[in-house]
N, C-alpha and C. Protein backbone atom coordinates (compact mmCIF):
# COMPACT_ATOMS: atom_id res chain seq x y z
N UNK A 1 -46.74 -26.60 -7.05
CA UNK A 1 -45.35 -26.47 -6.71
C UNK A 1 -44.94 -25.00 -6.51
N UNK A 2 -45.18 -23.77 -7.12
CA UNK A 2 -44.83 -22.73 -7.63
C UNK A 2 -45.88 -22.28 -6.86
N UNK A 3 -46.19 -20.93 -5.83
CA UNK A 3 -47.07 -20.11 -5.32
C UNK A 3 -46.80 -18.98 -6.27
N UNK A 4 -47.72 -18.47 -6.64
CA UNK A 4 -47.60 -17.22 -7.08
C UNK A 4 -47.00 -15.70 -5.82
N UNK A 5 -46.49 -15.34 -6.56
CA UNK A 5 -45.85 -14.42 -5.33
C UNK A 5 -46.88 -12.92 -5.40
N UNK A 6 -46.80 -12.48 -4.36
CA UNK A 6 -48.17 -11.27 -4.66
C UNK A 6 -47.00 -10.08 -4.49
N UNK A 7 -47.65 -8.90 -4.75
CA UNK A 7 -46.57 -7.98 -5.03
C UNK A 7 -46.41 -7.74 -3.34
N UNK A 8 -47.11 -7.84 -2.49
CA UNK A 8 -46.98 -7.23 -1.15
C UNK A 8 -45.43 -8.52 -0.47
N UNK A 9 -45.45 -9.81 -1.15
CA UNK A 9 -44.76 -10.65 -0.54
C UNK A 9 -43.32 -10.78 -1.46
N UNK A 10 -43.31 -9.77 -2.59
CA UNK A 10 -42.08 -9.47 -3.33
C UNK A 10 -41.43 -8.32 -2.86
N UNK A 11 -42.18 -6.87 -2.86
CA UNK A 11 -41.83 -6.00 -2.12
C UNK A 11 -40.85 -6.75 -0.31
N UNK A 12 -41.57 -7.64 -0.02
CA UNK A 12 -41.25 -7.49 1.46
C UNK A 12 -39.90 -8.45 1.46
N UNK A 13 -40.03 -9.66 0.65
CA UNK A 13 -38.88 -10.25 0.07
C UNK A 13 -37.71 -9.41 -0.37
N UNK A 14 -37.82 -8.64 -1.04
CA UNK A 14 -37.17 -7.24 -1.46
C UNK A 14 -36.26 -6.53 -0.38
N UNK A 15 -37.61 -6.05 0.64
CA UNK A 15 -37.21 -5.58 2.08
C UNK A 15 -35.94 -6.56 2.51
N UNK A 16 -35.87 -7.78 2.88
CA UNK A 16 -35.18 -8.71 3.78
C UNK A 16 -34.00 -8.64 2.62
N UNK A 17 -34.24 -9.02 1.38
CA UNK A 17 -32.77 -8.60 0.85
C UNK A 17 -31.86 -7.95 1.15
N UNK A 18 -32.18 -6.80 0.35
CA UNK A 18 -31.85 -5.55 0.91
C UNK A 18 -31.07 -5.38 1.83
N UNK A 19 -32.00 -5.37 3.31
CA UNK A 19 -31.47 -5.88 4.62
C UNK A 19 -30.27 -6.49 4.79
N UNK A 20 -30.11 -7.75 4.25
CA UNK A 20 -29.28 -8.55 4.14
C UNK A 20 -27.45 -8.19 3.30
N UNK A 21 -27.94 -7.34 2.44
CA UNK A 21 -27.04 -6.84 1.49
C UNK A 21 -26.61 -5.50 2.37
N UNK A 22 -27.50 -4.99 3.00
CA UNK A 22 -26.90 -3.87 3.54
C UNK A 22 -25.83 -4.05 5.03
N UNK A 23 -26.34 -4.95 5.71
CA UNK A 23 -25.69 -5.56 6.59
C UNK A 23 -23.98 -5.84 6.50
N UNK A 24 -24.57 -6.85 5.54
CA UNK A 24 -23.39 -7.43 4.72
C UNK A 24 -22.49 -5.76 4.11
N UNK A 25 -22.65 -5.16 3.48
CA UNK A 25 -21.87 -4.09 3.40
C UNK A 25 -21.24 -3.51 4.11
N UNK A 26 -21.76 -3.32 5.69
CA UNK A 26 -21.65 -2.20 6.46
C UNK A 26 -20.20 -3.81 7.01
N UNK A 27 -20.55 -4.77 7.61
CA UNK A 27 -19.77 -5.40 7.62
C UNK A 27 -18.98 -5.10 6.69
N UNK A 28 -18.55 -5.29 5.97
CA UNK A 28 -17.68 -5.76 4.55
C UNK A 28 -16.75 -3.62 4.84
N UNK A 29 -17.22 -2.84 5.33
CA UNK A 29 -16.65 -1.52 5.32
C UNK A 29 -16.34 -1.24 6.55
N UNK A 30 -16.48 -2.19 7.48
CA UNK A 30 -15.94 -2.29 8.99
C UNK A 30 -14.83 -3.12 8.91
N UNK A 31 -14.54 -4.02 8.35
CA UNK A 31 -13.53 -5.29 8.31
C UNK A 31 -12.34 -4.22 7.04
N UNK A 32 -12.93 -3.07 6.03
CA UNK A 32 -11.95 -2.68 5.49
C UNK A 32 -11.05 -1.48 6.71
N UNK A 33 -12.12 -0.93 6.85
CA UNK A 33 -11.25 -0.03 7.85
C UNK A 33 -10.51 -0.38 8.96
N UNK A 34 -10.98 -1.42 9.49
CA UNK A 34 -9.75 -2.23 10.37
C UNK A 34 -8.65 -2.53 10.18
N UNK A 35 -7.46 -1.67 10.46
CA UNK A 35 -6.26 -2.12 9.70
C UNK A 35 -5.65 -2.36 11.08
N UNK A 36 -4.60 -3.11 10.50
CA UNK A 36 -3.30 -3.25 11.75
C UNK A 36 -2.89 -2.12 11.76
N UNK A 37 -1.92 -2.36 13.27
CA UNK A 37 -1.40 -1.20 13.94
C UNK A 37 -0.46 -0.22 13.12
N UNK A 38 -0.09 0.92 13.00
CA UNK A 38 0.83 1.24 12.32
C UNK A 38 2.28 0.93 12.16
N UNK A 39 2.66 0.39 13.30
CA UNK A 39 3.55 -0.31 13.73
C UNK A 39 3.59 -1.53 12.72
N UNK A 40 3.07 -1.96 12.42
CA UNK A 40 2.83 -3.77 11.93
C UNK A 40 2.39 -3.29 10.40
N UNK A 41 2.05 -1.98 10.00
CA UNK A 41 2.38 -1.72 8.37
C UNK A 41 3.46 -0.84 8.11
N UNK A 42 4.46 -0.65 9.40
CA UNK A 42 5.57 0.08 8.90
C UNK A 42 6.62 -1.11 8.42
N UNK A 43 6.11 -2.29 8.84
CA UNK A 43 7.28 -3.32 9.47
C UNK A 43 7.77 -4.27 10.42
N UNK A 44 7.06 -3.52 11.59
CA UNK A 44 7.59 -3.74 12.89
C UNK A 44 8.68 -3.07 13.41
N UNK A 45 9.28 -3.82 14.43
CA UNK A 45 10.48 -3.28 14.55
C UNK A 45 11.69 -2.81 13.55
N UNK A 46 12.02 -4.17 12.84
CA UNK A 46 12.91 -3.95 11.64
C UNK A 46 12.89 -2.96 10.85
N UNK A 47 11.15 -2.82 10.49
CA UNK A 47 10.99 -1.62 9.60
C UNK A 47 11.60 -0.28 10.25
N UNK A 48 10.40 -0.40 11.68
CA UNK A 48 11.07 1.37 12.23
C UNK A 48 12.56 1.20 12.17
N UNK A 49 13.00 0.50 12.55
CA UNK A 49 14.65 0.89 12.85
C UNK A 49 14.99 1.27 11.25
N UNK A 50 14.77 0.44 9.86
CA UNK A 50 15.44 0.93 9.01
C UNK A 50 14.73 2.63 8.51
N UNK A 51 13.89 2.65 8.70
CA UNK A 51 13.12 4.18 8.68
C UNK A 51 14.13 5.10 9.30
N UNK A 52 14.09 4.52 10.72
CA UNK A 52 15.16 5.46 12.08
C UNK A 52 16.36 5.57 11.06
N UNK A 53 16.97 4.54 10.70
CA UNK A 53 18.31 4.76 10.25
C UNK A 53 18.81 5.64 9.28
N UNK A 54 17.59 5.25 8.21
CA UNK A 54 17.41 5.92 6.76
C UNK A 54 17.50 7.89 7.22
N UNK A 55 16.73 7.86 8.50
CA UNK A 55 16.53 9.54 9.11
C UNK A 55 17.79 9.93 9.32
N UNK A 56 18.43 9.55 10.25
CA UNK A 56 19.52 10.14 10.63
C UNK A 56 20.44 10.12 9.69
N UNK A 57 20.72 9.14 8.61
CA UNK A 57 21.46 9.54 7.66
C UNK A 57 21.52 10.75 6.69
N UNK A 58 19.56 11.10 6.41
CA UNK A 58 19.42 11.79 6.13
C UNK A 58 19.71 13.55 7.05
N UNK A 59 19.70 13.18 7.95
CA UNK A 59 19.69 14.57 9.36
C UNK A 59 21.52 14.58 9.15
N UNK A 60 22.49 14.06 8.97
CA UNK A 60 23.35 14.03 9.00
C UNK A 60 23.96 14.78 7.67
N UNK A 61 23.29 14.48 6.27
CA UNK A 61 23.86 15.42 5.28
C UNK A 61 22.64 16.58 5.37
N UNK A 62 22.38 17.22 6.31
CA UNK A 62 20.94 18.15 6.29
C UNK A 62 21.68 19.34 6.50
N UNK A 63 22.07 20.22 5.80
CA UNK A 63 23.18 21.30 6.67
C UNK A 63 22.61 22.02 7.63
N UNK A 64 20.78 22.00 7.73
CA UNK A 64 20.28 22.73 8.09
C UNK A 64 20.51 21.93 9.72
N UNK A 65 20.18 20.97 9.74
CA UNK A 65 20.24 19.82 11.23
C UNK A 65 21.64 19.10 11.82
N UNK A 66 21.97 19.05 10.38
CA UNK A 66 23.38 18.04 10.78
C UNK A 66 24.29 18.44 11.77
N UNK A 67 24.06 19.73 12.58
CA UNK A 67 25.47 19.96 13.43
C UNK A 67 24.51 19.81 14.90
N UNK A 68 23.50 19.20 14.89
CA UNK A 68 22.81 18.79 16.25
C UNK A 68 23.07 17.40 16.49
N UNK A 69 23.62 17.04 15.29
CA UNK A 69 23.98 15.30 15.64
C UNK A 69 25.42 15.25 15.65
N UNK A 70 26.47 16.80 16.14
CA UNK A 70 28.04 15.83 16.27
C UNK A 70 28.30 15.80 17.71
N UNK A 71 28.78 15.02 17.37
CA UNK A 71 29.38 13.93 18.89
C UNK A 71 28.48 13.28 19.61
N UNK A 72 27.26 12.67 18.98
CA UNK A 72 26.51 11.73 19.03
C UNK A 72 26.59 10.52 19.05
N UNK A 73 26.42 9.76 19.93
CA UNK A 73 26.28 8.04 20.21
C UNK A 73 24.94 7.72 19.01
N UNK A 74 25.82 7.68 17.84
CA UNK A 74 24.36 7.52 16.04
C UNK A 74 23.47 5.84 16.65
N UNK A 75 24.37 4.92 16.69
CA UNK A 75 23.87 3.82 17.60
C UNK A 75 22.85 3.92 18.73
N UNK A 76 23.54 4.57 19.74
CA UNK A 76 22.36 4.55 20.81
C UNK A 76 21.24 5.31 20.41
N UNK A 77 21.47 6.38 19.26
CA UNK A 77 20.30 7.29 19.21
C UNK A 77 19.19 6.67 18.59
N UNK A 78 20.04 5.68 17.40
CA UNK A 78 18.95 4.65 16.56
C UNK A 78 17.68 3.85 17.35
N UNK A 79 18.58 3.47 18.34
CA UNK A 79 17.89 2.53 19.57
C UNK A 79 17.24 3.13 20.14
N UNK A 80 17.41 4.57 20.56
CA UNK A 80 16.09 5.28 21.61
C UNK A 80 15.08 5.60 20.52
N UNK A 81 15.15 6.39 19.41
CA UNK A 81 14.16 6.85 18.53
C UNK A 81 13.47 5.25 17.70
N UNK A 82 14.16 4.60 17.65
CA UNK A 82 13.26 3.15 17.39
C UNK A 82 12.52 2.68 17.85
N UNK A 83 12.72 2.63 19.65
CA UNK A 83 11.75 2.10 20.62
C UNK A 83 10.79 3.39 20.98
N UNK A 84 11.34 4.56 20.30
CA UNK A 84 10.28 5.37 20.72
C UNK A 84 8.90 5.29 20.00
N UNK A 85 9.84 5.30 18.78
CA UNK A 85 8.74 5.41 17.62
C UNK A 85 7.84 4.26 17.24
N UNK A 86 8.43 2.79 17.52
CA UNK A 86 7.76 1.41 17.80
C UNK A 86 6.44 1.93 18.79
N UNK A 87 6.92 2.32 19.80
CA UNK A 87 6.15 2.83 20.76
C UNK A 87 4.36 3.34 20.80
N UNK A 88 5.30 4.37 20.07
CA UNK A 88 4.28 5.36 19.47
C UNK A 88 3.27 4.88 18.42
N UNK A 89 3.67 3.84 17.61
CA UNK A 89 3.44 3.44 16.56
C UNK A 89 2.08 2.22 16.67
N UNK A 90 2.36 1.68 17.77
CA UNK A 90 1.17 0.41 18.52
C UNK A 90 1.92 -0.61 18.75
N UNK A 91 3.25 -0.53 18.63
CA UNK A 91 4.05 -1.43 18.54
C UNK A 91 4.16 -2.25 20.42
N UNK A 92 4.98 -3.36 20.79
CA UNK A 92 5.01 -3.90 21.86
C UNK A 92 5.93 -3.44 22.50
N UNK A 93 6.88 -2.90 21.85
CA UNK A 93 8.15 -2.16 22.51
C UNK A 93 8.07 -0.54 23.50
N UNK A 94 8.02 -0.84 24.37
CA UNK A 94 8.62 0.32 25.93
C UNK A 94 9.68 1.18 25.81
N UNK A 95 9.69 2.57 25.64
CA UNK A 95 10.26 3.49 25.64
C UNK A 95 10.61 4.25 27.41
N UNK A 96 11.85 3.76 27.31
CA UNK A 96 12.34 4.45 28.95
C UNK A 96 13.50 5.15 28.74
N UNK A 97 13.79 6.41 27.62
CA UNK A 97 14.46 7.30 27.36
C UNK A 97 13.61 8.36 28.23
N UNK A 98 14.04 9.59 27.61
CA UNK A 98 13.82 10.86 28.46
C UNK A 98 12.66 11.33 27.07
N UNK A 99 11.78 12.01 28.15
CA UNK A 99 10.35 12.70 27.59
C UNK A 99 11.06 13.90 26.33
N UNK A 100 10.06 13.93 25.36
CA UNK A 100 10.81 14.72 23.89
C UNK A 100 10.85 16.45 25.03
N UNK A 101 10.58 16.74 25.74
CA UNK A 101 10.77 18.19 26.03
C UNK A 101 12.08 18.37 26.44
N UNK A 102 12.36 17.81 27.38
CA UNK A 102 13.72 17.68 28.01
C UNK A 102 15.10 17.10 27.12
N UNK A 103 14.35 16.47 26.58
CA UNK A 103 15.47 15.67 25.56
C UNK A 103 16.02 16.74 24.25
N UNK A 104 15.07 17.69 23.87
CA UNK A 104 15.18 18.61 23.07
C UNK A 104 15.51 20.01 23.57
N UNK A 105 15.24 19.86 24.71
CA UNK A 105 15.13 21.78 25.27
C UNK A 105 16.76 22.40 25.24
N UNK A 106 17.85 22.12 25.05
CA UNK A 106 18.89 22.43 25.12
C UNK A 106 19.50 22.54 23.72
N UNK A 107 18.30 21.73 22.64
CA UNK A 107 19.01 22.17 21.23
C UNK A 107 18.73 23.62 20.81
N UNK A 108 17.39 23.87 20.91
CA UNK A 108 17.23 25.27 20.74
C UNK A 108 16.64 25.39 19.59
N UNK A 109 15.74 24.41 19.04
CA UNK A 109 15.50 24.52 17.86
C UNK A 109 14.60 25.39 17.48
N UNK A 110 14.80 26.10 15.78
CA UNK A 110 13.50 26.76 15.26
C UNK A 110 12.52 26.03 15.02
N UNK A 111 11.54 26.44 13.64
CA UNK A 111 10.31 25.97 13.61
C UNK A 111 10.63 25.42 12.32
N UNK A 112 11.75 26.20 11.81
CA UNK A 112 12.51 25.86 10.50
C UNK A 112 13.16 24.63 10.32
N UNK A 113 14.01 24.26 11.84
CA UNK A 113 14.62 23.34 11.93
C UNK A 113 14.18 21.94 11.88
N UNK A 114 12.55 22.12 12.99
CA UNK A 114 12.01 21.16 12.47
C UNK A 114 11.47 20.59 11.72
N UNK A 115 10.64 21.54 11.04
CA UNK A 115 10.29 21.16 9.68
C UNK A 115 11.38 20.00 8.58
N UNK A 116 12.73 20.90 8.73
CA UNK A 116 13.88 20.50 8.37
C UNK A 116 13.65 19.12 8.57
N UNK A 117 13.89 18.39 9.92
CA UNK A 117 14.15 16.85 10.69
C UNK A 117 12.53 16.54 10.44
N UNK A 118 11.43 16.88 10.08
CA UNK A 118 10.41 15.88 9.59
C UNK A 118 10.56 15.88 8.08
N UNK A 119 10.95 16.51 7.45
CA UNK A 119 11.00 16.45 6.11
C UNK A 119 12.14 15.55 5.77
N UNK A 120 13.08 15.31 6.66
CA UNK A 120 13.61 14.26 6.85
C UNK A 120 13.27 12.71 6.81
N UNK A 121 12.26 12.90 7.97
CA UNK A 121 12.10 11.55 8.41
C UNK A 121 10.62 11.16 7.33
N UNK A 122 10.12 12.27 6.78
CA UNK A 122 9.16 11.49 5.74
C UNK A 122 9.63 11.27 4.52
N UNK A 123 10.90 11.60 3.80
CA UNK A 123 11.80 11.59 2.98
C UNK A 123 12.16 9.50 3.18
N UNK A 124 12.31 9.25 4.39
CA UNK A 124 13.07 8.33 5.06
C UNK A 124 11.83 6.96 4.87
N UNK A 125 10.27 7.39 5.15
CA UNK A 125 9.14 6.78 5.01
C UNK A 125 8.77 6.61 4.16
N UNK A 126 8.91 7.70 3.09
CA UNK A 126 8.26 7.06 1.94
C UNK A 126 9.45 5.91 0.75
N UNK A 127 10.85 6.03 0.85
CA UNK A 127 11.95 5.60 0.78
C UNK A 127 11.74 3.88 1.03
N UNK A 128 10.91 4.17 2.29
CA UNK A 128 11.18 2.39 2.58
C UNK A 128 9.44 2.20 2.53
N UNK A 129 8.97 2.57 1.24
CA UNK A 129 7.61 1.90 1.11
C UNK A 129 6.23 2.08 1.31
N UNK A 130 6.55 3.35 2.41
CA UNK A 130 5.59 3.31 3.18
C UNK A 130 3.95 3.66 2.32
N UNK A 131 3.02 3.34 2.04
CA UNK A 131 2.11 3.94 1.79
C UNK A 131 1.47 5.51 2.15
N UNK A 132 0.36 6.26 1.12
CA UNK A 132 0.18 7.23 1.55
C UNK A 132 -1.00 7.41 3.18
N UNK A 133 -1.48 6.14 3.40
CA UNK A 133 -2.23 6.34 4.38
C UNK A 133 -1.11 6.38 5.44
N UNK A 134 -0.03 5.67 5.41
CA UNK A 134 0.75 5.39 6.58
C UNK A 134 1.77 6.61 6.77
N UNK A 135 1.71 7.21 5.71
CA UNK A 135 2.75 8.47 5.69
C UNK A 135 1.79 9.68 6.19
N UNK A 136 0.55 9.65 6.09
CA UNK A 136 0.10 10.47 6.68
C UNK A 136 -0.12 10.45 7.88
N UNK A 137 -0.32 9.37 8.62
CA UNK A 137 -0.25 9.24 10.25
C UNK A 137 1.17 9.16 10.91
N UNK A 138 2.17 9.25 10.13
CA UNK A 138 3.52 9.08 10.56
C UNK A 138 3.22 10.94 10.74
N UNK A 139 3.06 11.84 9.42
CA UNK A 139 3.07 13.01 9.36
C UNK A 139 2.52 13.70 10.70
N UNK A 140 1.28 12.88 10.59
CA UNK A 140 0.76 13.53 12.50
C UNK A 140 1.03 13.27 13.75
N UNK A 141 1.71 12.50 13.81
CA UNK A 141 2.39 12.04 15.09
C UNK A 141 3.71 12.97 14.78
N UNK A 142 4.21 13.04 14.15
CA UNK A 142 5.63 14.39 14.02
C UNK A 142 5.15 15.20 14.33
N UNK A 143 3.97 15.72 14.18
CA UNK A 143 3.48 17.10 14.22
C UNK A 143 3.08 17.45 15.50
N UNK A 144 2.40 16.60 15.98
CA UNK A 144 1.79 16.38 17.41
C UNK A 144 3.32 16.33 18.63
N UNK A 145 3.80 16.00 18.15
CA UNK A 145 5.28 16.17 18.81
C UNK A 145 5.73 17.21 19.09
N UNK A 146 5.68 18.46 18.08
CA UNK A 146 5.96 19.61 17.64
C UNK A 146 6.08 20.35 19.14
N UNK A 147 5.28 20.33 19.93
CA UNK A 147 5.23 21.81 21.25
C UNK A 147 6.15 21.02 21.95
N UNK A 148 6.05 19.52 22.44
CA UNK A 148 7.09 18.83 23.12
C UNK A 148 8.38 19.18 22.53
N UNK A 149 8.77 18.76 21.38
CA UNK A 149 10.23 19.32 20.88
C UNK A 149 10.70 20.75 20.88
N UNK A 150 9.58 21.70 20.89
CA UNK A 150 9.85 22.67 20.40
C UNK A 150 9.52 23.57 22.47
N UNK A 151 9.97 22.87 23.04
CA UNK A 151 9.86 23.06 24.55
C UNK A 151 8.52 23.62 24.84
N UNK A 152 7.35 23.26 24.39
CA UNK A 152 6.05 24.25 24.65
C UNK A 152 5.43 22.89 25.75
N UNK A 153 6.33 22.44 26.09
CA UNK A 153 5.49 21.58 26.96
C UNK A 153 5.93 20.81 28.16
N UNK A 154 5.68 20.22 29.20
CA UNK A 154 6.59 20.06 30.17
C UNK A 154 6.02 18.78 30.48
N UNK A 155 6.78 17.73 31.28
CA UNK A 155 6.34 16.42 31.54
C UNK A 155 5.38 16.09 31.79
């Protein structure tokens, strides 16, 4: 009933384990790193918009920012920076506002200022939950923004 196993056919048994376990791992560390879109762990839409909202409230008591938002449509702005940031985010939503260079080039902002309005809007992210992996890719997409807002860049 029972073969004796020889060491050359344990070793090699061994081998195919192994194999098997390692496979299985590399799977098992491909399926972790696969995450949904950032979009779809902020929330979705709902989320960005309450993020968006949570920002500008915050940009509004900012003394450093707050006088770039008077006489602002706060509504429509919610709605463009929502679908922008959905956008941006992997989300399904289409952004047909105006490109961040143009849209910014008339505020005049420092380097101070912006810092200011991301320290904002990650104030605003971590507020509604966000995790630290997700706050850090929110962090680089602000940043990456940076020459566009800061007019270093053209359409």
């Amino acid at each position: 009933m029972f073969r004796k196993i020889t060491r050359a056919t344990a070793i090699g048994l061994f081998a195919v384990l192994t194999g098997f376990a390692t496979i299985n791992l590399a799977a098992a560390e491909e399926a972790a790193t696969e995450q949904a879109p950032l979009y779809e762990r902020l929330g979705g839409w709902d989320g960005i918009n309450e993020v968006v909202k949570g920002t500008i409230a915050l940009h509004l008591k900012n003394p450093k920012i707050s006088h770039y938002f008077e006489g602002v449509d706060l509504d429509g702005l919610a709605n463009h920076v929502t679908a922008f940031f959905a956008m941006g985010t992997g989300g399904p939503e289409q952004y047909t506002g105006r490109d961040m260079t143009s849209t910014h080039a008339a505020l005049h902002m420092s380097d101070e200022d912006f810092d200011s309005a991301v320290a904002d809007v990650m104030t605003s992210v971590r507020s509604h939950g966000a995790g630290e992996t997700e706050q850090g890719e929110v962090a680089a997409i602000l940043e990456s923004l940076r020459p566009a807002v800061m007019g270093a860049s053209t359409k």
